[in-house]
N, C-alpha and C. Protein backbone atom coordinates (compact mmCIF):
# COMPACT_ATOMS: atom_id res chain seq x y z
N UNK A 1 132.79 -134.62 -32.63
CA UNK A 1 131.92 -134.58 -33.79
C UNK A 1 130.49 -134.95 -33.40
N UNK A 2 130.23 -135.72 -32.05
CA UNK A 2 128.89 -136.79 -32.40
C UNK A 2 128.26 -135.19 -31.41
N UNK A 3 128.91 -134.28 -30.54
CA UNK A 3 128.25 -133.36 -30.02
C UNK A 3 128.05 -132.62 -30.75
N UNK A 4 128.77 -131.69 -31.42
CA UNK A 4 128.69 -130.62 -32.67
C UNK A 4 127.98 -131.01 -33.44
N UNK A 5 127.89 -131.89 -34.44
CA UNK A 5 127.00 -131.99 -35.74
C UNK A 5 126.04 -133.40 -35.02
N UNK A 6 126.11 -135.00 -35.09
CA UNK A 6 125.18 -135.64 -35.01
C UNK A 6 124.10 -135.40 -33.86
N UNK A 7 124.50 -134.67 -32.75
CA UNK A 7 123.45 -135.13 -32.08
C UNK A 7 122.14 -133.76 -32.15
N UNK A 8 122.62 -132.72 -32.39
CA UNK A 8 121.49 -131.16 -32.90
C UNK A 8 120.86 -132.08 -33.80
N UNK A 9 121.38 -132.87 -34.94
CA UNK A 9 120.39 -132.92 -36.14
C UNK A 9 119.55 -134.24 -35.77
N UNK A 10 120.04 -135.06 -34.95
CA UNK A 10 119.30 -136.13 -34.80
C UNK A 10 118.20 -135.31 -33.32
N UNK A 11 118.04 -134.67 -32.88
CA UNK A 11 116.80 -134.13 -31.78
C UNK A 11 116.20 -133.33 -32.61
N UNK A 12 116.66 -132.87 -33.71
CA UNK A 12 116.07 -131.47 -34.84
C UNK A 12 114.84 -132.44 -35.22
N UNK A 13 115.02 -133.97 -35.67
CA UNK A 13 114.22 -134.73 -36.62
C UNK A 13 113.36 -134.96 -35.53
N UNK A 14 113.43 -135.13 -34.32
CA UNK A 14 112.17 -135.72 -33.39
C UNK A 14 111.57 -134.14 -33.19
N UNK A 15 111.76 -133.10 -32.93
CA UNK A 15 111.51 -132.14 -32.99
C UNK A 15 110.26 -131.79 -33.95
N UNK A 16 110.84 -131.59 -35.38
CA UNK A 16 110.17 -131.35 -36.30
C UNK A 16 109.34 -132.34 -36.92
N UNK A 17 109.58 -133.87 -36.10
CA UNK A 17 108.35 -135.46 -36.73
C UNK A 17 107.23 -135.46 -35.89
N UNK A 18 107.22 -134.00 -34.54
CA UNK A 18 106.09 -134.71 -33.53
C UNK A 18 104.97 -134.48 -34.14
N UNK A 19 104.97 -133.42 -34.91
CA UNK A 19 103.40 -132.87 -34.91
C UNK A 19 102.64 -133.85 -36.34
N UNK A 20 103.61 -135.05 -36.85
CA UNK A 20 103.52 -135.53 -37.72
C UNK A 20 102.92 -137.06 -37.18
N UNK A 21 103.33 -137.56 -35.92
CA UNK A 21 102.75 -138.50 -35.37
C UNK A 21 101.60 -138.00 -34.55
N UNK A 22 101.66 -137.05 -34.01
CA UNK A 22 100.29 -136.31 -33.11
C UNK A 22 99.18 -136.84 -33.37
N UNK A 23 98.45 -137.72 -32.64
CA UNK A 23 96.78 -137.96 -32.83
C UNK A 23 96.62 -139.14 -33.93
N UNK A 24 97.98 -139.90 -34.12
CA UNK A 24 97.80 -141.00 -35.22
C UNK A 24 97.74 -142.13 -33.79
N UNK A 25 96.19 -142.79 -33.99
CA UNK A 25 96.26 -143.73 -33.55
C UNK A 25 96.27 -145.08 -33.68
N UNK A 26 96.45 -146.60 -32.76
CA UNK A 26 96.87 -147.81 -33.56
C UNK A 26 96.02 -148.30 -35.17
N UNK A 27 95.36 -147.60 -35.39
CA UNK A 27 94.68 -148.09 -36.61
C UNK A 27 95.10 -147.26 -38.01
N UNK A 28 96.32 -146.03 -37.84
CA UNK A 28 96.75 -145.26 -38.53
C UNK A 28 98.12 -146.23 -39.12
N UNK A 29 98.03 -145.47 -40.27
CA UNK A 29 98.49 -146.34 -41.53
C UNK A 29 100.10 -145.47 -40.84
N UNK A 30 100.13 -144.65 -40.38
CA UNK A 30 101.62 -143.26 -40.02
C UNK A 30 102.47 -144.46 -39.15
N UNK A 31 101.72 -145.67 -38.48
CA UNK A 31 102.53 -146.38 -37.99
C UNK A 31 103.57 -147.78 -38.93
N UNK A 32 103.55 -147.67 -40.19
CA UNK A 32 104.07 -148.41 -40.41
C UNK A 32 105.00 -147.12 -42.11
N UNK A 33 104.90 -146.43 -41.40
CA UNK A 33 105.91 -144.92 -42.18
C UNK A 33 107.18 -145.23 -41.75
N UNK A 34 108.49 -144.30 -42.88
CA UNK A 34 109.80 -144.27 -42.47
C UNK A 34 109.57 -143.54 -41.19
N UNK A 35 109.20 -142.56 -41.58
CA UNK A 35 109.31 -141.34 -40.57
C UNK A 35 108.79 -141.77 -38.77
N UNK A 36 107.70 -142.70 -38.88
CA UNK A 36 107.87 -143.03 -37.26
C UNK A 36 108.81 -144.16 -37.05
N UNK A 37 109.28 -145.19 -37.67
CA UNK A 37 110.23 -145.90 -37.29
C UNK A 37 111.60 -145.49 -36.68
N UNK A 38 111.68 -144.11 -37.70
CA UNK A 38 113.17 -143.10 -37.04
C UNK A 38 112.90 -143.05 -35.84
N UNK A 39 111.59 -141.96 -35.96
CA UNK A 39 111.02 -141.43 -34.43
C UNK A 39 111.53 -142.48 -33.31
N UNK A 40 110.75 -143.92 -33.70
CA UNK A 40 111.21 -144.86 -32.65
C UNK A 40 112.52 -145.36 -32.30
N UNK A 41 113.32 -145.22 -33.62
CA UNK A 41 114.17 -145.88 -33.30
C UNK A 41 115.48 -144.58 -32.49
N UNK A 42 115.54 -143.52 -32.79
CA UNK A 42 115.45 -142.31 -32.29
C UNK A 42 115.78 -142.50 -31.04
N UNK A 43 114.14 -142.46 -30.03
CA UNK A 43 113.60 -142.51 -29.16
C UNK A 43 114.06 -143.68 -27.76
N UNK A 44 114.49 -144.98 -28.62
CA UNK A 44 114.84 -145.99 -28.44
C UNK A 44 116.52 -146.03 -27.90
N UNK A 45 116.94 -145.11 -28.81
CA UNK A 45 118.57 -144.89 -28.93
C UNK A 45 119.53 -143.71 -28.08
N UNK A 46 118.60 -143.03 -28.07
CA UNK A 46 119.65 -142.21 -27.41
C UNK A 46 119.78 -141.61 -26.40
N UNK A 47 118.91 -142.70 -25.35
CA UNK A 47 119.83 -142.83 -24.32
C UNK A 47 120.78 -143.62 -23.87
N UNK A 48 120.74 -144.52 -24.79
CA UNK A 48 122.29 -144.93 -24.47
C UNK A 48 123.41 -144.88 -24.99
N UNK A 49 123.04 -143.43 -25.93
CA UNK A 49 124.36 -142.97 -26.79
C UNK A 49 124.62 -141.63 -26.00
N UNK A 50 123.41 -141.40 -25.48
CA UNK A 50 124.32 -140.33 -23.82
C UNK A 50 124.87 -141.01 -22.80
N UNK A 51 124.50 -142.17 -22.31
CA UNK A 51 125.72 -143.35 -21.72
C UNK A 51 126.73 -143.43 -22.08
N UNK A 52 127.08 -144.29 -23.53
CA UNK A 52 128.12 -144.27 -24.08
C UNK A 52 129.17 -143.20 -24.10
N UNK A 53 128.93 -142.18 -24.81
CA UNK A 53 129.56 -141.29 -24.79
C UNK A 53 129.17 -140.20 -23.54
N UNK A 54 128.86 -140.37 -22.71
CA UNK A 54 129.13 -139.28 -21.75
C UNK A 54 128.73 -138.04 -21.66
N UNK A 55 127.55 -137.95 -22.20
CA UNK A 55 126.96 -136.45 -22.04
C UNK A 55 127.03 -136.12 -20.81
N UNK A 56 126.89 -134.40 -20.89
CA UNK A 56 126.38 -133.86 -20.12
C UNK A 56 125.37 -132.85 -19.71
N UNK A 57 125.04 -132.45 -18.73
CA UNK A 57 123.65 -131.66 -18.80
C UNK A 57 122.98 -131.36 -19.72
N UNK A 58 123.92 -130.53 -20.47
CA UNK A 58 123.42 -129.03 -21.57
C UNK A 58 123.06 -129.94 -22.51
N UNK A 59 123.64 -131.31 -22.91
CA UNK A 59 123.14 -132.24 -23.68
C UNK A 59 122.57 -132.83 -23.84
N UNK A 60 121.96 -133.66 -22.35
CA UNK A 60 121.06 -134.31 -22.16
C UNK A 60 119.62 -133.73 -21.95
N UNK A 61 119.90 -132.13 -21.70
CA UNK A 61 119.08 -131.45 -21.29
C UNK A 61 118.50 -131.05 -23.07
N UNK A 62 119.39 -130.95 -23.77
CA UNK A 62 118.50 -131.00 -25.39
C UNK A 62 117.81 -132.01 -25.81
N UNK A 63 118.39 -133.32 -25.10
CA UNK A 63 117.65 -134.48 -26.23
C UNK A 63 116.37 -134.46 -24.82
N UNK A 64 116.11 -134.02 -23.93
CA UNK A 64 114.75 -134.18 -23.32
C UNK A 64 113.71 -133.12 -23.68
N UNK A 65 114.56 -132.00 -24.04
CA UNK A 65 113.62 -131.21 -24.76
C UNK A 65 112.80 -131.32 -25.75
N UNK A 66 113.73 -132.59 -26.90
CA UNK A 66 113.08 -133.39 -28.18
C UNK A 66 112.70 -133.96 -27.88
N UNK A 67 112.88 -134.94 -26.29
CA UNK A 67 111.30 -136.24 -26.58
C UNK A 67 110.21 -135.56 -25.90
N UNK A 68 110.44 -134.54 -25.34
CA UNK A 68 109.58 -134.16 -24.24
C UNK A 68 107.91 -134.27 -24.98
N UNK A 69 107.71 -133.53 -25.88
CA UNK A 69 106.50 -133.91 -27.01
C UNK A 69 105.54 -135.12 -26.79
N UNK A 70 106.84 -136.25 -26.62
CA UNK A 70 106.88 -137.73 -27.22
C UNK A 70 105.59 -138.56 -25.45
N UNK A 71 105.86 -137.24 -25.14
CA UNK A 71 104.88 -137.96 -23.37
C UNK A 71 103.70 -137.55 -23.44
N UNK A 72 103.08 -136.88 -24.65
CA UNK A 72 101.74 -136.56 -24.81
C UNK A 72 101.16 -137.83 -25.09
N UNK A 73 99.58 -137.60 -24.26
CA UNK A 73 98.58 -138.72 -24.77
C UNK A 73 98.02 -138.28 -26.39
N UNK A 74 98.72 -137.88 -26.54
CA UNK A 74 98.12 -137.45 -28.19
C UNK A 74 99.35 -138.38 -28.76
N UNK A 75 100.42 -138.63 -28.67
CA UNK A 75 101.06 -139.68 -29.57
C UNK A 75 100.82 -140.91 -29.49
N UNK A 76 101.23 -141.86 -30.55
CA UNK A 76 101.16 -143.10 -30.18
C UNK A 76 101.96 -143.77 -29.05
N UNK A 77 101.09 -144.84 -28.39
CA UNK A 77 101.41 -145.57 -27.60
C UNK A 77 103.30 -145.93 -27.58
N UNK A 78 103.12 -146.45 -28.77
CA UNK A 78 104.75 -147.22 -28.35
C UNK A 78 106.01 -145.81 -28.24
N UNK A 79 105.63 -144.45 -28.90
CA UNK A 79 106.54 -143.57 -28.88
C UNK A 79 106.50 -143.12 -27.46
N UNK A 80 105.26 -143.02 -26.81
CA UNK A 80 105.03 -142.44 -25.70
C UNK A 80 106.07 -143.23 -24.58
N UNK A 81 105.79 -144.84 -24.82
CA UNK A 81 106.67 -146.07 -24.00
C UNK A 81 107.85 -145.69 -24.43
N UNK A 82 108.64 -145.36 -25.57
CA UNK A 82 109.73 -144.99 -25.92
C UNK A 82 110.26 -143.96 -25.11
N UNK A 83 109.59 -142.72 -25.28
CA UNK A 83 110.38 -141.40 -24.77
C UNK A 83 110.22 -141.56 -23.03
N UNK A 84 109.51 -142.25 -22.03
CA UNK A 84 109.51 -142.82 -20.84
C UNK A 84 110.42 -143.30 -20.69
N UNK A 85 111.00 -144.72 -21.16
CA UNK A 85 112.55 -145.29 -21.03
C UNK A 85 113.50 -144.60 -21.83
N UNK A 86 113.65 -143.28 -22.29
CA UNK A 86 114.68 -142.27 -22.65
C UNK A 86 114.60 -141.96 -21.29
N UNK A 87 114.16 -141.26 -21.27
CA UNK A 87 113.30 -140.37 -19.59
C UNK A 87 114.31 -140.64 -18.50
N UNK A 88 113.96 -142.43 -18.12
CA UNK A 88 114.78 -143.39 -17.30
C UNK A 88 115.76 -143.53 -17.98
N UNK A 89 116.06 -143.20 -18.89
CA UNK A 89 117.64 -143.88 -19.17
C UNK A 89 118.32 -142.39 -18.26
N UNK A 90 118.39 -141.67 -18.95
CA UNK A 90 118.47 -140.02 -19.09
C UNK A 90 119.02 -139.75 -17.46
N UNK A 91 118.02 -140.23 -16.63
CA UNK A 91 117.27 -140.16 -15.38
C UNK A 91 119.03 -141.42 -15.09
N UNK A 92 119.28 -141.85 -15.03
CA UNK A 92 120.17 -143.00 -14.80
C UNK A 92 121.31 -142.09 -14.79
N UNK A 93 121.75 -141.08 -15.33
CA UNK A 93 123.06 -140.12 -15.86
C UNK A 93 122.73 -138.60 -14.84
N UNK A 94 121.90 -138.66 -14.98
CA UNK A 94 121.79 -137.15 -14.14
C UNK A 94 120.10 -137.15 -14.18
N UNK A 95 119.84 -137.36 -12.52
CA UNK A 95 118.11 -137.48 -12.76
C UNK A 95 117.72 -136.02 -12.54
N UNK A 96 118.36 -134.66 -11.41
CA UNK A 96 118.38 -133.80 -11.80
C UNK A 96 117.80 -132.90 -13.15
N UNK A 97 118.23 -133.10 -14.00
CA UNK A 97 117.82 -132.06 -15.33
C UNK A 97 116.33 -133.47 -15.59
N UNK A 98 116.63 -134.39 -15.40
CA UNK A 98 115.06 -135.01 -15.89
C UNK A 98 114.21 -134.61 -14.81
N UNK A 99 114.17 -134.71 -13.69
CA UNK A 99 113.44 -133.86 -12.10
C UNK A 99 112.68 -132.59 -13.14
N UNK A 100 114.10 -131.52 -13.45
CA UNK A 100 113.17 -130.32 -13.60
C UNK A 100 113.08 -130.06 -15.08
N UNK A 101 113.22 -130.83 -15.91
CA UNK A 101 112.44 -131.22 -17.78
C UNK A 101 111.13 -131.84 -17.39
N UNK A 102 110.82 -132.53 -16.22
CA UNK A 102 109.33 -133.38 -16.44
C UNK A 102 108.56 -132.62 -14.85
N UNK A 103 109.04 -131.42 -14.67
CA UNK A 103 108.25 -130.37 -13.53
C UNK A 103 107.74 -128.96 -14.55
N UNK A 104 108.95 -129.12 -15.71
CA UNK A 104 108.26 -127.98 -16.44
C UNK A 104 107.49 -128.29 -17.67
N UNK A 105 106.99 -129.70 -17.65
CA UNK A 105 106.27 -129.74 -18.49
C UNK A 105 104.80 -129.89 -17.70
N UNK A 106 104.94 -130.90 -16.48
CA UNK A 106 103.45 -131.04 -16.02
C UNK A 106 103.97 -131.40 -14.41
N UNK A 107 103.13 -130.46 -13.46
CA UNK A 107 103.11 -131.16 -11.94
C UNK A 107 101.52 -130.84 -11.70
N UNK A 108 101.97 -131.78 -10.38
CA UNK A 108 100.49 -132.02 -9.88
C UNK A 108 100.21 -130.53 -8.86
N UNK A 109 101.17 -129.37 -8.68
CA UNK A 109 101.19 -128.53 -8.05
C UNK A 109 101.99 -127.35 -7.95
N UNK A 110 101.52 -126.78 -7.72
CA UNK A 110 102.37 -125.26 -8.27
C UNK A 110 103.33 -124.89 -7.06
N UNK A 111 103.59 -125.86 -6.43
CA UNK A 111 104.70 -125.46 -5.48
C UNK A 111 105.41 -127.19 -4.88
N UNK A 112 106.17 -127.87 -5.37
CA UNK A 112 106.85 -128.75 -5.29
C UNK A 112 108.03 -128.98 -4.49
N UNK A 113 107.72 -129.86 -3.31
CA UNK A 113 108.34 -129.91 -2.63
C UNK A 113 109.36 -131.35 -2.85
N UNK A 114 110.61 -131.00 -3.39
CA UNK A 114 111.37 -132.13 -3.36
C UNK A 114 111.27 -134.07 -2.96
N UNK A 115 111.38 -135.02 -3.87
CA UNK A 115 110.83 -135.87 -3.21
C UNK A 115 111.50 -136.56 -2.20
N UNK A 116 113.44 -136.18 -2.42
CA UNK A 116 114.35 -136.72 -1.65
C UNK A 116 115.78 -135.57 -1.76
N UNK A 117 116.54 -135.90 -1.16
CA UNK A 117 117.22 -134.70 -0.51
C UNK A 117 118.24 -134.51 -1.35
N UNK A 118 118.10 -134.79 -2.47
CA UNK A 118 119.14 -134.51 -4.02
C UNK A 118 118.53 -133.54 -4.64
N UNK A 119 117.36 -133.37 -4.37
CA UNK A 119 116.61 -132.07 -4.83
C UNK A 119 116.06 -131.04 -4.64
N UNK A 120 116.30 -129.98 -4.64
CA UNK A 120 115.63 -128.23 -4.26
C UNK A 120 114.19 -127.78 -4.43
N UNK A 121 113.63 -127.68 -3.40
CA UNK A 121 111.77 -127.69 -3.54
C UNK A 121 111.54 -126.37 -4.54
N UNK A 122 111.01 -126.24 -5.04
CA UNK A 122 111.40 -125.33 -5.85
C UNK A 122 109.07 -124.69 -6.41
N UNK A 123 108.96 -123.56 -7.00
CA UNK A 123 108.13 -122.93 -6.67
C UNK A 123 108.03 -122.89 -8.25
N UNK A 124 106.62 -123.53 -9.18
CA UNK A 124 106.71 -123.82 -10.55
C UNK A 124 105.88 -123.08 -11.45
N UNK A 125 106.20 -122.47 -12.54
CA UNK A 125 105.02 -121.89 -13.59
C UNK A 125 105.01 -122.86 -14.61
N UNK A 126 103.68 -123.82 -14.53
CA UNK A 126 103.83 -124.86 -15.30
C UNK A 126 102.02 -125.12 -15.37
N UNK A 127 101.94 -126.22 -16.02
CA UNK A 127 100.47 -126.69 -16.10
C UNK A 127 100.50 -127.47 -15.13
N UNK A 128 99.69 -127.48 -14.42
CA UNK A 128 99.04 -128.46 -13.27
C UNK A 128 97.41 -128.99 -13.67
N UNK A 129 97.22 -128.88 -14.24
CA UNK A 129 95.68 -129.26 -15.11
C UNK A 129 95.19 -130.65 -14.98
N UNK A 130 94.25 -130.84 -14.26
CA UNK A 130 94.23 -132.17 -14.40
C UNK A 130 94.35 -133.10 -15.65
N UNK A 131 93.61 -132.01 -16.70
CA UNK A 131 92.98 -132.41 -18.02
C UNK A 131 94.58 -132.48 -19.24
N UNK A 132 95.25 -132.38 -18.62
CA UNK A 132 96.47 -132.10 -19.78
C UNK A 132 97.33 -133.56 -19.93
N UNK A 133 97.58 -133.35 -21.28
CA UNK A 133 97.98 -134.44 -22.21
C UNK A 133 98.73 -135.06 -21.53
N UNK A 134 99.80 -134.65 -20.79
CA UNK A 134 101.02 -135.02 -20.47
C UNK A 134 100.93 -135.80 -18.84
N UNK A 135 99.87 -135.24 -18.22
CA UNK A 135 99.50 -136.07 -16.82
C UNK A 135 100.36 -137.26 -16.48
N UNK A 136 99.50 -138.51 -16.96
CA UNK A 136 99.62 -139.72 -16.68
C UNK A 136 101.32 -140.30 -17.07
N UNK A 137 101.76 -139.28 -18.28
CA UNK A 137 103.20 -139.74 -18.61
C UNK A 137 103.96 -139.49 -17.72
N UNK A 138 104.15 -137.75 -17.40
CA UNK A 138 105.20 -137.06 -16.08
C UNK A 138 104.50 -137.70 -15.26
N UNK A 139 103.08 -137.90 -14.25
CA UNK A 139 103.30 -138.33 -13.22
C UNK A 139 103.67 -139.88 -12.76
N UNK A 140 103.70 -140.10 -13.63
CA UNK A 140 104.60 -142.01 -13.55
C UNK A 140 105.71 -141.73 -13.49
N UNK A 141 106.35 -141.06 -14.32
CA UNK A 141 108.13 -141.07 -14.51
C UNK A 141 108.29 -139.77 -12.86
N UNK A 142 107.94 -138.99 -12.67
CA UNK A 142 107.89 -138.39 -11.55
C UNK A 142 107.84 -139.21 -9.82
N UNK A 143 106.98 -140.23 -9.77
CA UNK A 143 107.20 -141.65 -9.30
C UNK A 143 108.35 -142.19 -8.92
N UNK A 144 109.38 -142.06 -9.97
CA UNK A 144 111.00 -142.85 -10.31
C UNK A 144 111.08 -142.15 -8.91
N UNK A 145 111.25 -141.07 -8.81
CA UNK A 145 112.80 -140.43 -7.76
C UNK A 145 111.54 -139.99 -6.64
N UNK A 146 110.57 -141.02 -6.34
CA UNK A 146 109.87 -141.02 -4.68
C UNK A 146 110.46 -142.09 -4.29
């Protein structure tokens, strides 16, 4: 049941809340809303309800697709710290699908050479921009598995 029905609708809500926290910063009233507390608490939770219960790839590989958003410098701070320790949790179960969820959102290069020998160097169509939102988030969590 928690694969079939709870867990689509609980990544549907981070999905469809990002563009609702986007660009609210600490002086925005959006931080003390239902709607970002979910976000956080969300964000907060489920990676260790893919622990618990034992996901796998195709699963874990959805709920990174929903925080993936959550690593823009356009969100707030604490969601951003949130979806990072999803990231690492995630990253703890299979760092694999987090490797290539945080290569297709941002690398520092369009041709990536593995950082250790669990992983396939692999040749990327992605943003490499210096200027892009997501920089400073993927290249920290990218860090983990040097």
């Amino acid at each position: 049941r928690t694969l079939n029905s709870v867990l689509p609708s609980l990544c549907k809500v981070l999905e469809q809340s990002v563009s609702e926290s986007r660009l609210k910063d600490s002086g925005s009233v959006y931080r003390h809303t239902q709607l970002y507390k979910l976000q956080c608490l969300l964000l907060t939770n489920l990676g260790q309800l893919a622990l618990d219960i034992g996901l796998k790839e195709r699963d874990l590989y959805t709920i990174l697709l929903a925080a993936s958003p959550y690593l823009s410098m356009k969100q707030p701070a604490p969601l951003q710290e949130q979806a990072k320790l999803l990231f690492k949790t995630i990253a703890s179960i299979n760092e694999g699908v987090v490797w290539r969820q945080l290569l297709s959102i941002w690398s520092p290069t369009l041709e990536f050479t593995s950082p250790n020998e669990n992983f396939q160097s692999i040749k990327l169509y992605t943003n490499c921009s210096e200027a892009s939102e997501y920089k400073k988030n993927v290249s920290s969590l990218l860090e983990v598995f040097r």
